[in-house]
Protein backbone atom coordinates (compact mmCIF):
# COMPACT_ATOMS: atom_id res chain seq x y z
CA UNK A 1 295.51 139.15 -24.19
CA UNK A 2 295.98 142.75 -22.52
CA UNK A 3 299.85 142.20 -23.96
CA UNK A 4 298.29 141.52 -27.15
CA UNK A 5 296.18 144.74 -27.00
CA UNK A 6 299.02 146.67 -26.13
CA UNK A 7 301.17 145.43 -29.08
CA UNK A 8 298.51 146.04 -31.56
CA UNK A 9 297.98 149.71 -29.62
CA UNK A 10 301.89 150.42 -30.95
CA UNK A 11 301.46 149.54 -33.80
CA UNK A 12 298.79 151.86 -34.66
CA UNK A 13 300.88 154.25 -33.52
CA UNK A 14 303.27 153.92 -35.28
CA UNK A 15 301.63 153.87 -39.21
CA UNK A 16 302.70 155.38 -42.35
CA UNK A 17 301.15 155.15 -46.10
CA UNK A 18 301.91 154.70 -49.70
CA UNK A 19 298.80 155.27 -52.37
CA UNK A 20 299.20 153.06 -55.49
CA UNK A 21 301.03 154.80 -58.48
CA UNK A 22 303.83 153.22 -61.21
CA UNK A 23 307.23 152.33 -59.26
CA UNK A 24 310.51 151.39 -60.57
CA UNK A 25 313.56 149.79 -58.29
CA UNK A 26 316.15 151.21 -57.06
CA UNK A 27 319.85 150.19 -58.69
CA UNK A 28 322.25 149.23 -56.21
CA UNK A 29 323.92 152.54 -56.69
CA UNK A 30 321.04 154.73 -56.23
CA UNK A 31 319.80 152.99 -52.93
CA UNK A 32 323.31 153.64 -51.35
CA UNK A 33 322.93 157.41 -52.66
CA UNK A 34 319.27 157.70 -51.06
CA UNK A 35 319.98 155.73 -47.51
CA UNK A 36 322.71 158.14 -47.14
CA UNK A 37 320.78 161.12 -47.52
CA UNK A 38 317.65 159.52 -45.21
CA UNK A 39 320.70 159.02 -42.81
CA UNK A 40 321.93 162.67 -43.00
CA UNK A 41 318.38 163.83 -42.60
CA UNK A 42 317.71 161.90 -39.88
CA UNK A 43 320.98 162.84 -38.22
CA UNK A 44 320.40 166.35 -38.85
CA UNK A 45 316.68 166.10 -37.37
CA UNK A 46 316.41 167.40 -33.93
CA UNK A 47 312.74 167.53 -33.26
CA UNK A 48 309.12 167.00 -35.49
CA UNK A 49 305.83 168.55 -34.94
CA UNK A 50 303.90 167.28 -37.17
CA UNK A 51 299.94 166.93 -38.13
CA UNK A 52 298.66 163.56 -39.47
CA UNK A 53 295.54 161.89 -40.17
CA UNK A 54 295.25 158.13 -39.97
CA UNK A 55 293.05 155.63 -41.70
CA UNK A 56 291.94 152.52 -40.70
CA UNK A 57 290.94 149.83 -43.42
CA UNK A 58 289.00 146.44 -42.08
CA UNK A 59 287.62 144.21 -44.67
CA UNK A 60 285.03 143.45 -42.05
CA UNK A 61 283.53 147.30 -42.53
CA UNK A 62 281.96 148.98 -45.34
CA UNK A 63 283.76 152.20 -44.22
CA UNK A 64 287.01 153.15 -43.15
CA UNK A 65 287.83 154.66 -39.57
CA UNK A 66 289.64 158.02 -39.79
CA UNK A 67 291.23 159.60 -36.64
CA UNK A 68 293.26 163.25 -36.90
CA UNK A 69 295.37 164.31 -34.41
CA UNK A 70 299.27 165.80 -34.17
CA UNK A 71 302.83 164.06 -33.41
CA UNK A 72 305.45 165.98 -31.62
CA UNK A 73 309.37 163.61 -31.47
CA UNK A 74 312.20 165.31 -29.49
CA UNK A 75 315.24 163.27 -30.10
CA UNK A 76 316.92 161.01 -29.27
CA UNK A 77 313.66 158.87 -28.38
CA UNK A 78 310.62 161.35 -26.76
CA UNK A 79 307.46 160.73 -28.93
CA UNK A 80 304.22 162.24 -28.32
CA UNK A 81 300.90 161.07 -30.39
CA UNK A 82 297.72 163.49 -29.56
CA UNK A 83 294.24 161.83 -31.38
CA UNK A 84 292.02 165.25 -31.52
CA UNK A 85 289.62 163.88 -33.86
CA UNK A 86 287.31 162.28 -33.71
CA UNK A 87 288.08 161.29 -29.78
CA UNK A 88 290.67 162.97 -28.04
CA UNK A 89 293.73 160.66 -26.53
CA UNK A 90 297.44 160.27 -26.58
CA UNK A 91 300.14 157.95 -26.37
CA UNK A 92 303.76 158.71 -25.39
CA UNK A 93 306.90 157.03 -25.40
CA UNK A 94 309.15 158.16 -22.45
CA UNK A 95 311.79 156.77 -20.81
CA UNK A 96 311.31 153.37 -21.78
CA UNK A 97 307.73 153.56 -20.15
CA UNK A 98 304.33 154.07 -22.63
CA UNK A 99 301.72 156.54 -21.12
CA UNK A 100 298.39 156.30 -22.38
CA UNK A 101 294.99 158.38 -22.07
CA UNK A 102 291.88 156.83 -23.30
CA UNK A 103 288.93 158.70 -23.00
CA UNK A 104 290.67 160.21 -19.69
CA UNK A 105 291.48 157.15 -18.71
CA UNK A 106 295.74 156.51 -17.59
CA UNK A 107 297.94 153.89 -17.59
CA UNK A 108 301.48 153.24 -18.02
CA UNK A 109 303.11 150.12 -19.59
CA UNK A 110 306.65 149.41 -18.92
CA UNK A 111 308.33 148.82 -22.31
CA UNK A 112 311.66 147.55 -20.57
CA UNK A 113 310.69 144.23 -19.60
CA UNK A 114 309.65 143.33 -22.88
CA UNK A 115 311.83 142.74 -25.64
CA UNK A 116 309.28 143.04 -28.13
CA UNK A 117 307.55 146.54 -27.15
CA UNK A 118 311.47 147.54 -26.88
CA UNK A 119 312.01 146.60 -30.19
CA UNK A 120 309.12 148.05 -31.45
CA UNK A 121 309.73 151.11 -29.58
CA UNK A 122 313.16 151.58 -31.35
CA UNK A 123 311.58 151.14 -35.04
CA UNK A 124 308.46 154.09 -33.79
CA UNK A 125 311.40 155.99 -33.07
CA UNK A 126 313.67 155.25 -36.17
CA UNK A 127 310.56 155.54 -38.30
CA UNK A 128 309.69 158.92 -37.65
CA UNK A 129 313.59 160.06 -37.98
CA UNK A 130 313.79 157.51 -41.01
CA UNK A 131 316.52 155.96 -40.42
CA UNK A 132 315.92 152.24 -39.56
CA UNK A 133 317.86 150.04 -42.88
CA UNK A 134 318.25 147.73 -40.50
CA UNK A 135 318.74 144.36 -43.06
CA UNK A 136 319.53 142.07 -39.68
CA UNK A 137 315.68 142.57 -38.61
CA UNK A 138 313.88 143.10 -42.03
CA UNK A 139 313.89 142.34 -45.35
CA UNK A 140 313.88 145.84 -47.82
CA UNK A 141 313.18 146.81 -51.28
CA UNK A 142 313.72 150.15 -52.62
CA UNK A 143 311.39 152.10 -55.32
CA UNK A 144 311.29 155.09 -56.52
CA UNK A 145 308.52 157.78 -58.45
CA UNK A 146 308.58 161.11 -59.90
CA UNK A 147 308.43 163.17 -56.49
CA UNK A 148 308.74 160.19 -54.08
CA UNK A 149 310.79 157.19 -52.87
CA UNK A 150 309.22 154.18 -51.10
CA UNK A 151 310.97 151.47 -48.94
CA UNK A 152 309.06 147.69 -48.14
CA UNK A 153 310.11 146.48 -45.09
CA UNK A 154 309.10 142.93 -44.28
CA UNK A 155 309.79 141.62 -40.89
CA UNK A 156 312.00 138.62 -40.14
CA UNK A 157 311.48 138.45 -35.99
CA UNK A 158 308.32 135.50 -36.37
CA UNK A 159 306.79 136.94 -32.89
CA UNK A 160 306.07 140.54 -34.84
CA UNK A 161 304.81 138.56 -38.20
CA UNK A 162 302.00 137.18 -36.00
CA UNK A 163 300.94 141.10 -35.79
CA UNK A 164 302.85 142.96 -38.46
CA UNK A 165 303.16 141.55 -42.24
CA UNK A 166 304.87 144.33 -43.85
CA UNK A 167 305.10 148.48 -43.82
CA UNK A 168 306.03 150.57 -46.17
CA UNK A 169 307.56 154.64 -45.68
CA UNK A 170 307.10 156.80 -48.16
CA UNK A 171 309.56 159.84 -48.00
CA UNK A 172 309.76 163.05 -50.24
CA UNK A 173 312.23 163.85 -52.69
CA UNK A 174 314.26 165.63 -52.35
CA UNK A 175 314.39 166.37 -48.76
CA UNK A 176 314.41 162.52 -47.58
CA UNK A 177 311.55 162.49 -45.05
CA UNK A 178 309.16 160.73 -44.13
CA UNK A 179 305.50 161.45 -45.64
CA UNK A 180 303.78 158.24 -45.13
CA UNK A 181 303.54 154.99 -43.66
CA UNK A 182 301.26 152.08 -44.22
CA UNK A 183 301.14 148.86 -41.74
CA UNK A 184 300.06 145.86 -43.30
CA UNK A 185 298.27 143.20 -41.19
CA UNK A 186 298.60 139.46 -42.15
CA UNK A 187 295.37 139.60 -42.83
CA UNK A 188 295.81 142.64 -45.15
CA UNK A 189 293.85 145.13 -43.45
CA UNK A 190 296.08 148.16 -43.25
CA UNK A 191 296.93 151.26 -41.17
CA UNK A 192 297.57 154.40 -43.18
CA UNK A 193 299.23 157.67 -41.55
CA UNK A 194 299.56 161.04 -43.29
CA UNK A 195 301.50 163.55 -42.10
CA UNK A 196 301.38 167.27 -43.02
CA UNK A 197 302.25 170.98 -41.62
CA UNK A 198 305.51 169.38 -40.51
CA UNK A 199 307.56 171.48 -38.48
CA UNK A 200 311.67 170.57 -37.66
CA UNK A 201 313.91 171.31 -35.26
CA UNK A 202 311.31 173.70 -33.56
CA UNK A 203 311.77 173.85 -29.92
CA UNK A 204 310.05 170.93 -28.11
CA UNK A 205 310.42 171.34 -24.32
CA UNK A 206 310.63 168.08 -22.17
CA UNK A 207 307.18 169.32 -20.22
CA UNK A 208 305.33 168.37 -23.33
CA UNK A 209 305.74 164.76 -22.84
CA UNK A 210 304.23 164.98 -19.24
CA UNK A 211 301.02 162.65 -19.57
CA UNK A 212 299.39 165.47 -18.15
């Protein structure tokens, strides 16, 4: 169960949204053109600092839960998520190790010894970078709007099904990042980050991923 918890805890995390609005797919020529500029952007991207706000939808609530707080990624893998509103906490990904504060309360989960959280791990990362086309773990479909494109990634690993039914990244055209994400559970609740003010290749120092 605490595994469980801790799975679910990444995956919050990690969230990015897509609101509803006409869509058209991608030919097979212009998803080559567009993966290879999400590549080059994520190649080019050294470091984010980046506000977001994140929405929770339950079907068992009448409201949803909204949390704000800010995301600083140093690459290749450092990623920092500080929840200022409404409660303050963090999360960071460091050296193969998750660091957590709730309500001033530590711990530290070792993401080695776990396939899964390593996996998962590697598509937070990749995610915020956007660069995970990774057809050998998901299946993808590519759309495309007037000042946006948006990729559907369904998993194929059956262990992350049981928690994760499908995301979606929305990124910005034409610059190729990464504006939303939206985590769909099997039950079809959904996780919705925003992210805004972004900042890249700022200086991040390494200090700022002490769980301090």
């Amino acid at each position: 169960m605490k595994n469980k918890n801790y799975f679910l805890f990444l995956a919050f995390a990690f969230m990015i949204v897509f609101s509803g609005i006409s869509q058209s797919k991608l030919s097979a020529e212009e998803e080559m053109t567009f993966k290879a500029k999400v590549q080059k952007t994520a190649e080019n991207t050294q470091s984010i600092i980046s506000d977001f706000t994140q929405t929770k939808h339950l079907s068992v609530l009448d409201h949803n839960i909204s949390s704000e707080g800010k995301l600083v990624f140093k690459a290749p893998n450092l990623v920092k998520w500080m929840y200022l509103k409404p409660y303050k906490n963090s999360a960071i990904f460091k050296d193969d190790q998750l660091l957590v504060t709730n309500e001033g309360k530590k711990d530290k989960i070792d993401l080695s010894s776990n396939k899964l959280f390593r996996s998962l791990n590697s598509l937070i990362v990749n995610s915020i970078k956007g660069d995970m086309f990774d057809a050998s773990q998901f299946e993808l479909a590519y759309f495309k709007y007037d000042d946006a494109y948006l990729v559907k990634f369904v998993p194929k690993d059956k262990r992350m099904q049981k928690f994760i039914a499908a995301f979606e990244l929305k990124f910005s055209n034409p610059s190729a990042e990464v504006e939303e994400v939206r985590l769909i559970e099997p039950n079809d609740d959904y996780t919705l980050i925003t992210f805004s003010n972004r900042k890249v290749n700022t200086r991040v120092a390494e200090s700022d991923f002490d769980n301090k």
